[in-house]
PDB file of N, CA and C in Angstrom:
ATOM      1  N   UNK A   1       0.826  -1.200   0.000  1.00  0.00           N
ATOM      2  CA  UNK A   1       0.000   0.000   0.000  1.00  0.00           C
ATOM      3  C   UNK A   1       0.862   1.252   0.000  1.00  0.00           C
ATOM      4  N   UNK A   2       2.094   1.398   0.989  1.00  0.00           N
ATOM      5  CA  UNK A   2       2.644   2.663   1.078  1.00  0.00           C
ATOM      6  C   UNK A   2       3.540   2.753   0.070  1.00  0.00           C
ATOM      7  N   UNK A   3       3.588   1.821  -0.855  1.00  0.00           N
ATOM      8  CA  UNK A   3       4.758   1.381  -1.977  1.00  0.00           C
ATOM      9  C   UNK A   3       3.505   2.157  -3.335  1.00  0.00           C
ATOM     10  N   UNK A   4       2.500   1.933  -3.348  1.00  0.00           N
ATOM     11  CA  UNK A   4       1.655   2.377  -3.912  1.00  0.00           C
ATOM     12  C   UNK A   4       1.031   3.885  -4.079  1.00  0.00           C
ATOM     13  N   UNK A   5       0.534   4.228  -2.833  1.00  0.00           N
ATOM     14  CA  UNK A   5       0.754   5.346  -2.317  1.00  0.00           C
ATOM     15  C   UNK A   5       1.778   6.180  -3.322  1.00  0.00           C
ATOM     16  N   UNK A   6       2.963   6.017  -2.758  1.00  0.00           N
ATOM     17  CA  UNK A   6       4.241   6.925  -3.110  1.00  0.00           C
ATOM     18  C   UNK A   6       4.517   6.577  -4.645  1.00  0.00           C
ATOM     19  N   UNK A   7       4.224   5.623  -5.738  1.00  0.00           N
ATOM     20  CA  UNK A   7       4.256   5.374  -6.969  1.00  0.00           C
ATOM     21  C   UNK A   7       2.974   6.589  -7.738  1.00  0.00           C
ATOM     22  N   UNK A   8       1.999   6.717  -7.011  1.00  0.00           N
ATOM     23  CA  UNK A   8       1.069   7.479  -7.568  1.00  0.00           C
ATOM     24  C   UNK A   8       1.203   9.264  -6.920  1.00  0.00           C
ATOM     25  N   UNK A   9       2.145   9.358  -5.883  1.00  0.00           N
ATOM     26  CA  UNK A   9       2.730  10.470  -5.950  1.00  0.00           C
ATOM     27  C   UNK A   9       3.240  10.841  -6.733  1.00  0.00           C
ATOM     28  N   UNK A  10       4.545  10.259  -6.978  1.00  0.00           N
ATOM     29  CA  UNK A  10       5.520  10.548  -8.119  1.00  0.00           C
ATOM     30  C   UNK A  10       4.400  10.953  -9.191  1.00  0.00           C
ATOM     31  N   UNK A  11       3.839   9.923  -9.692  1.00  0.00           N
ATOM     32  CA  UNK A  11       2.934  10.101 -10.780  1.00  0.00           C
ATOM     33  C   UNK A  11       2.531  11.335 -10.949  1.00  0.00           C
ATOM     34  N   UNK A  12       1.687  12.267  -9.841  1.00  0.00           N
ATOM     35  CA  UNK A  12       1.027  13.086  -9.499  1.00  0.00           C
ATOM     36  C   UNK A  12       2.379  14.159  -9.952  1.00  0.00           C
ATOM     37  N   UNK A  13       2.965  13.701  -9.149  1.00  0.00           N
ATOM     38  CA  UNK A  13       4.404  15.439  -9.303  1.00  0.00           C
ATOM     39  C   UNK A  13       4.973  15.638 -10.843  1.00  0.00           C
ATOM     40  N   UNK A  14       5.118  14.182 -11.440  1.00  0.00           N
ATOM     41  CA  UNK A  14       5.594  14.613 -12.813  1.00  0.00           C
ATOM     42  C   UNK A  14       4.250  14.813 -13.598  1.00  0.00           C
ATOM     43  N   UNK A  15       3.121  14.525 -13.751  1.00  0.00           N
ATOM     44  CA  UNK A  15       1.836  15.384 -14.316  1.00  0.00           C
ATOM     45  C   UNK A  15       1.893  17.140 -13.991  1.00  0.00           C
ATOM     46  N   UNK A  16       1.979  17.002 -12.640  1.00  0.00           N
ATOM     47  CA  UNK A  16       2.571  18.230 -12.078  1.00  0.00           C
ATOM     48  C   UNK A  16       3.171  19.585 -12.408  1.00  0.00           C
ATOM     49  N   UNK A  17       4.227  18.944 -13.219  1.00  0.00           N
ATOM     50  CA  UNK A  17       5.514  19.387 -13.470  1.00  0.00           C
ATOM     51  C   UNK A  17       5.542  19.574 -14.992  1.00  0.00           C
ATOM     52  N   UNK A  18       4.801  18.594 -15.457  1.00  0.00           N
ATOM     53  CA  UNK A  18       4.514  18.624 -17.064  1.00  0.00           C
ATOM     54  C   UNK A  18       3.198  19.915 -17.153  1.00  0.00           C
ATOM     55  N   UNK A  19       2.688  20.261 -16.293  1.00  0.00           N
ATOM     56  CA  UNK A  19       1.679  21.517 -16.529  1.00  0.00           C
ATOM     57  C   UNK A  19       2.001  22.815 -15.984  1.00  0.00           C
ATOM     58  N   UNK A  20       2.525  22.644 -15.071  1.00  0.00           N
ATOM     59  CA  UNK A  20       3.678  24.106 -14.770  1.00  0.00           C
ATOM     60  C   UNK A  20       4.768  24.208 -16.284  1.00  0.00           C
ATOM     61  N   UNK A  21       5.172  23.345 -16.984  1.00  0.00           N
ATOM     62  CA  UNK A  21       5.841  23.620 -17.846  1.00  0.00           C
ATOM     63  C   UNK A  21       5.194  24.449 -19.246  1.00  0.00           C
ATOM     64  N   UNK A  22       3.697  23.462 -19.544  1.00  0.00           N
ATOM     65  CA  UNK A  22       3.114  24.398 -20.388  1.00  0.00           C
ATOM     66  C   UNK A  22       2.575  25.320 -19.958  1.00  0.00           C
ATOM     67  N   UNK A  23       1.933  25.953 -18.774  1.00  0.00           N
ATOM     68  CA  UNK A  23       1.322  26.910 -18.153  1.00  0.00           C
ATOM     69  C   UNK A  23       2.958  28.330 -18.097  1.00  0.00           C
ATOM     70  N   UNK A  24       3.776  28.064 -18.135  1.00  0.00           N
ATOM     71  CA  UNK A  24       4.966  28.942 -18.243  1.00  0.00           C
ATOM     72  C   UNK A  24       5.111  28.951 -19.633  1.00  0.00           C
ATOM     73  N   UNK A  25       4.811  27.945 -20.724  1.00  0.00           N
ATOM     74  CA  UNK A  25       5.025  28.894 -22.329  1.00  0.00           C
ATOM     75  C   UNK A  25       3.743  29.357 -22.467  1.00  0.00           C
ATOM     76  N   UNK A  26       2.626  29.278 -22.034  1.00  0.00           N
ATOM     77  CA  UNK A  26       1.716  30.068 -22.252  1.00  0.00           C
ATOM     78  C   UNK A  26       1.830  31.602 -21.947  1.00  0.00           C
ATOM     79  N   UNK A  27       2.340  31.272 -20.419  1.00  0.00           N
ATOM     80  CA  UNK A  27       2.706  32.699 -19.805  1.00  0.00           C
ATOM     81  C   UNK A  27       3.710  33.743 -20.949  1.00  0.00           C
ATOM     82  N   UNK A  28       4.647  33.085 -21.257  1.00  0.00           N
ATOM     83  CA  UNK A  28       5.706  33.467 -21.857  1.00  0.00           C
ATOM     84  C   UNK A  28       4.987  34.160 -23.605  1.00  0.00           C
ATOM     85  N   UNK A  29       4.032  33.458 -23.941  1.00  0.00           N
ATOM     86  CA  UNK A  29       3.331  33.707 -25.104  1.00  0.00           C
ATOM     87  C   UNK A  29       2.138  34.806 -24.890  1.00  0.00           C
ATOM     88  N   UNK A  30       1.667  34.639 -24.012  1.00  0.00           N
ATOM     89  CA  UNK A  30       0.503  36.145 -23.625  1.00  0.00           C
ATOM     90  C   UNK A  30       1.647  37.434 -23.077  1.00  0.00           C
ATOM     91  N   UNK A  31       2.436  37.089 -22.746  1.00  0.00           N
ATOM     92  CA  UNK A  31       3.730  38.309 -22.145  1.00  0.00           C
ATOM     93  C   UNK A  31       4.180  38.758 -24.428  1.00  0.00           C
ATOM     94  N   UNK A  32       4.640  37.614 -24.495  1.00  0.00           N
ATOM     95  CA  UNK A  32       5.138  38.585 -26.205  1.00  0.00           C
ATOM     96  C   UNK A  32       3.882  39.016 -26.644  1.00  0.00           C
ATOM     97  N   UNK A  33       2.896  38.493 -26.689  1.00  0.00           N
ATOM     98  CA  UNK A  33       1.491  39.369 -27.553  1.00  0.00           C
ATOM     99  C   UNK A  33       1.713  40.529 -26.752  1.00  0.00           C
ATOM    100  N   UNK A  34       1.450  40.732 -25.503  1.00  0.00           N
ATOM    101  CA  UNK A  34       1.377  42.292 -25.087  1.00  0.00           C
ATOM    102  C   UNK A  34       2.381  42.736 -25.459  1.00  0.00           C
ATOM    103  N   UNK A  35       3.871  42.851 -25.599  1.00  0.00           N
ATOM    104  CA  UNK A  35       4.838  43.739 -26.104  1.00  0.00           C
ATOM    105  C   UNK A  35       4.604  43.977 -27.314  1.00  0.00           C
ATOM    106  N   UNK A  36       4.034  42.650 -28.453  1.00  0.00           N
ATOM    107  CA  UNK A  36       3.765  43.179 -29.636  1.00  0.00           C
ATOM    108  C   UNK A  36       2.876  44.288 -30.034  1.00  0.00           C
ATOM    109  N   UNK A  37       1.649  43.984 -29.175  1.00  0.00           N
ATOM    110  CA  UNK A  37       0.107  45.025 -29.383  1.00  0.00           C
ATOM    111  C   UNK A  37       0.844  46.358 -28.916  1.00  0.00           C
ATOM    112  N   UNK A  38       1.809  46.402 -27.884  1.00  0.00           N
ATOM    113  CA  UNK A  38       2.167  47.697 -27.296  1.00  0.00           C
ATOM    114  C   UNK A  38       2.961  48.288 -28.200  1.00  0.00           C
ATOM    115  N   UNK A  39       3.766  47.583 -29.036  1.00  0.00           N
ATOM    116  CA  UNK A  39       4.567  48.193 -29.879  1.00  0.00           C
ATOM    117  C   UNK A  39       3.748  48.463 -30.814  1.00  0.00           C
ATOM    118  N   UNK A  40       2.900  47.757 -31.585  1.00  0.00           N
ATOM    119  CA  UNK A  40       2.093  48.004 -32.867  1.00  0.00           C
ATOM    120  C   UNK A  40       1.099  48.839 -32.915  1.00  0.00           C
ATOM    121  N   UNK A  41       0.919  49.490 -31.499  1.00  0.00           N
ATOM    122  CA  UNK A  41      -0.494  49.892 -31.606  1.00  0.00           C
ATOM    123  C   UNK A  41      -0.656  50.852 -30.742  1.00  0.00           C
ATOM    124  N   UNK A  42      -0.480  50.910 -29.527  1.00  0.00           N
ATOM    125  CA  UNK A  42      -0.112  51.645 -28.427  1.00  0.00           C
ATOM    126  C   UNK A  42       0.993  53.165 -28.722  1.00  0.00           C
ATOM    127  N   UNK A  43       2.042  52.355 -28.965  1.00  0.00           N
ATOM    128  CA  UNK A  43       2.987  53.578 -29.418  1.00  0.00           C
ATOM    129  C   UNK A  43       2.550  54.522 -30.721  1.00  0.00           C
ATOM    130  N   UNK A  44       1.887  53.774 -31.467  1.00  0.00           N
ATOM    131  CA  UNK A  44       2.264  54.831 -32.633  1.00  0.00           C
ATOM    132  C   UNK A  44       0.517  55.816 -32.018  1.00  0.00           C
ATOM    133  N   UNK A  45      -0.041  55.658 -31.380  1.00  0.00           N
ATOM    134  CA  UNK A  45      -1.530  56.259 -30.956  1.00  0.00           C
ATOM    135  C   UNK A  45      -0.639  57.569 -29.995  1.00  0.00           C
ATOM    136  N   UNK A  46       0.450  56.438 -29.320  1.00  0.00           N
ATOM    137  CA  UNK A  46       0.819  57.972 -28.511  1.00  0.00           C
ATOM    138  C   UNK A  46       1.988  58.768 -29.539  1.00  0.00           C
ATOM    139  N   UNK A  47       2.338  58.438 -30.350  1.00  0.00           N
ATOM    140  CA  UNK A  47       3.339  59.173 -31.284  1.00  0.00           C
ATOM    141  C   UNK A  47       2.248  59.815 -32.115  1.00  0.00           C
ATOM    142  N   UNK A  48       1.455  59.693 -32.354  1.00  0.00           N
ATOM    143  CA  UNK A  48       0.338  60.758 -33.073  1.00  0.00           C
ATOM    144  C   UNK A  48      -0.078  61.592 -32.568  1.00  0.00           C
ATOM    145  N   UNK A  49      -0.276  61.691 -31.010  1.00  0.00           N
ATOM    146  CA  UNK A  49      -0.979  62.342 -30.197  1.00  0.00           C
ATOM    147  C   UNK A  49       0.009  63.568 -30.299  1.00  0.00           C
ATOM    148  N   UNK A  50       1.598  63.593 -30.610  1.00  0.00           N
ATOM    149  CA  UNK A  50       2.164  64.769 -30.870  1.00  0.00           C
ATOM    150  C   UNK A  50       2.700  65.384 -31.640  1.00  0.00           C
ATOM    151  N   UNK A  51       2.818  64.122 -33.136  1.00  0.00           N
ATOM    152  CA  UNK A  51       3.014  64.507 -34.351  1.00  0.00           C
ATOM    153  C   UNK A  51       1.665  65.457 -34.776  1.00  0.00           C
ATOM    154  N   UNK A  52       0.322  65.056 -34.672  1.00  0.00           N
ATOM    155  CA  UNK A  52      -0.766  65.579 -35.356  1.00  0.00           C
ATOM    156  C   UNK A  52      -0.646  67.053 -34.903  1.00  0.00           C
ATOM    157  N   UNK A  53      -0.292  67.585 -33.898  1.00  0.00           N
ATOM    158  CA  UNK A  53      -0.753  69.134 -33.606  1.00  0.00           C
ATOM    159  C   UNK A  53       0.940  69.507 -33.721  1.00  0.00           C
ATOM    160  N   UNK A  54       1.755  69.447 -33.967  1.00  0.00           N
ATOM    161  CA  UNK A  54       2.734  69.828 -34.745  1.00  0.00           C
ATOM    162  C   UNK A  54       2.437  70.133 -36.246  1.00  0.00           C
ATOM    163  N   UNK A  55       1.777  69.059 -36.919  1.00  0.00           N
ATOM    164  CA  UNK A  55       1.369  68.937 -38.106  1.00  0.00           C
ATOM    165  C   UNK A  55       0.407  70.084 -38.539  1.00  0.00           C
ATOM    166  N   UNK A  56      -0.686  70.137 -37.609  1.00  0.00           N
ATOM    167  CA  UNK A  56      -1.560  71.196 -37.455  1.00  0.00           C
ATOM    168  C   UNK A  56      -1.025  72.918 -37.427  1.00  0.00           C
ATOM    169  N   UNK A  57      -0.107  72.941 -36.129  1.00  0.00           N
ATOM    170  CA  UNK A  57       0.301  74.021 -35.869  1.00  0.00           C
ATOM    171  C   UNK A  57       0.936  74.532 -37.480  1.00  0.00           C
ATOM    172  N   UNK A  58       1.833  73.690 -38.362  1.00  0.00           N
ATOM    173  CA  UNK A  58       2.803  74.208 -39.138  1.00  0.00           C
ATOM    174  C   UNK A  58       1.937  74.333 -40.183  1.00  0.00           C
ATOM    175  N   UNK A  59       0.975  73.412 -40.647  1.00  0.00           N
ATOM    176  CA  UNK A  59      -0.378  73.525 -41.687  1.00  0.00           C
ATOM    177  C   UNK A  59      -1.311  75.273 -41.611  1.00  0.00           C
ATOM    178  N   UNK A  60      -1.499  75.176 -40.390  1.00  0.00           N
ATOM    179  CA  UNK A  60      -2.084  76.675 -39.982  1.00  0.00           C
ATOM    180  C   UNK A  60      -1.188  77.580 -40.210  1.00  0.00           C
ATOM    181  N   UNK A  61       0.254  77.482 -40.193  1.00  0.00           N
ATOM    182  CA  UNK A  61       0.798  78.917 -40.099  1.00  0.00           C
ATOM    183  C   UNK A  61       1.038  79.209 -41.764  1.00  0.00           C
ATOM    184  N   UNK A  62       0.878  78.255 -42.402  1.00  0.00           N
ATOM    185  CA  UNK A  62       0.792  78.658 -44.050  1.00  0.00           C
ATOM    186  C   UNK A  62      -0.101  79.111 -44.222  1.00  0.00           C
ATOM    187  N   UNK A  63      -1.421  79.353 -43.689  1.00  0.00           N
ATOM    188  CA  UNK A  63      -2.429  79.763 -44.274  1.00  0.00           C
ATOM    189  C   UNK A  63      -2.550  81.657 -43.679  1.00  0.00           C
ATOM    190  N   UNK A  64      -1.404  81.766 -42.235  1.00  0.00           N
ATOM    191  CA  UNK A  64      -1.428  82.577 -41.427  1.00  0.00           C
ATOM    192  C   UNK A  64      -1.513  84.162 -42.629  1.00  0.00           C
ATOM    193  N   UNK A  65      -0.736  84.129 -44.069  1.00  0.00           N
ATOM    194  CA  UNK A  65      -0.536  85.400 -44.849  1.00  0.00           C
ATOM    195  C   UNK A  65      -1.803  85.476 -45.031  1.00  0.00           C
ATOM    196  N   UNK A  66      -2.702  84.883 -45.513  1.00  0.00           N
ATOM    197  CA  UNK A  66      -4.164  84.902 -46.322  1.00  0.00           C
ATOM    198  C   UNK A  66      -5.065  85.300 -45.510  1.00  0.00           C
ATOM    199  N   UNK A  67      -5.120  85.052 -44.433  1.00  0.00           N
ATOM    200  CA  UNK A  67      -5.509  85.913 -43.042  1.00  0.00           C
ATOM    201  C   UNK A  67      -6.110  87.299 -43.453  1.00  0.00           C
TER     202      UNK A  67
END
């Protein structure tokens, strides 16, 4: 019985051990999607947010003679 017992431990720890392993490339795979979305998508929303009224400001001041 205690020979048994401890055979279906083991069992238990390497099942265990085999799902902490894929549960860490998962982790590792939802961690690169967010750096990707942040890079692809995120940044350039905040790089617009200060290109566009630069863009604006210098667009308006051509029109500033016709005034």
């Amino acid at each position: 019985m205690d020979q048994e017992l401890k055979n279906k431990i083991e069992e238990l720890e390497k099942k265990i051990e085999a799902v902490y392993h894929s549960v860490e490339k998962i982790r590792k795979y939802f961690l690169l999607i967010f750096w990707v979305t942040l890079i692809t998508f995120v940044l350039p929303l905040i790089a617009l947010a200060f290109i566009i009224p630069m863009f604006m400001s210098s667009y308006m001041g051509s029109f500033e003679g016709l005034i």
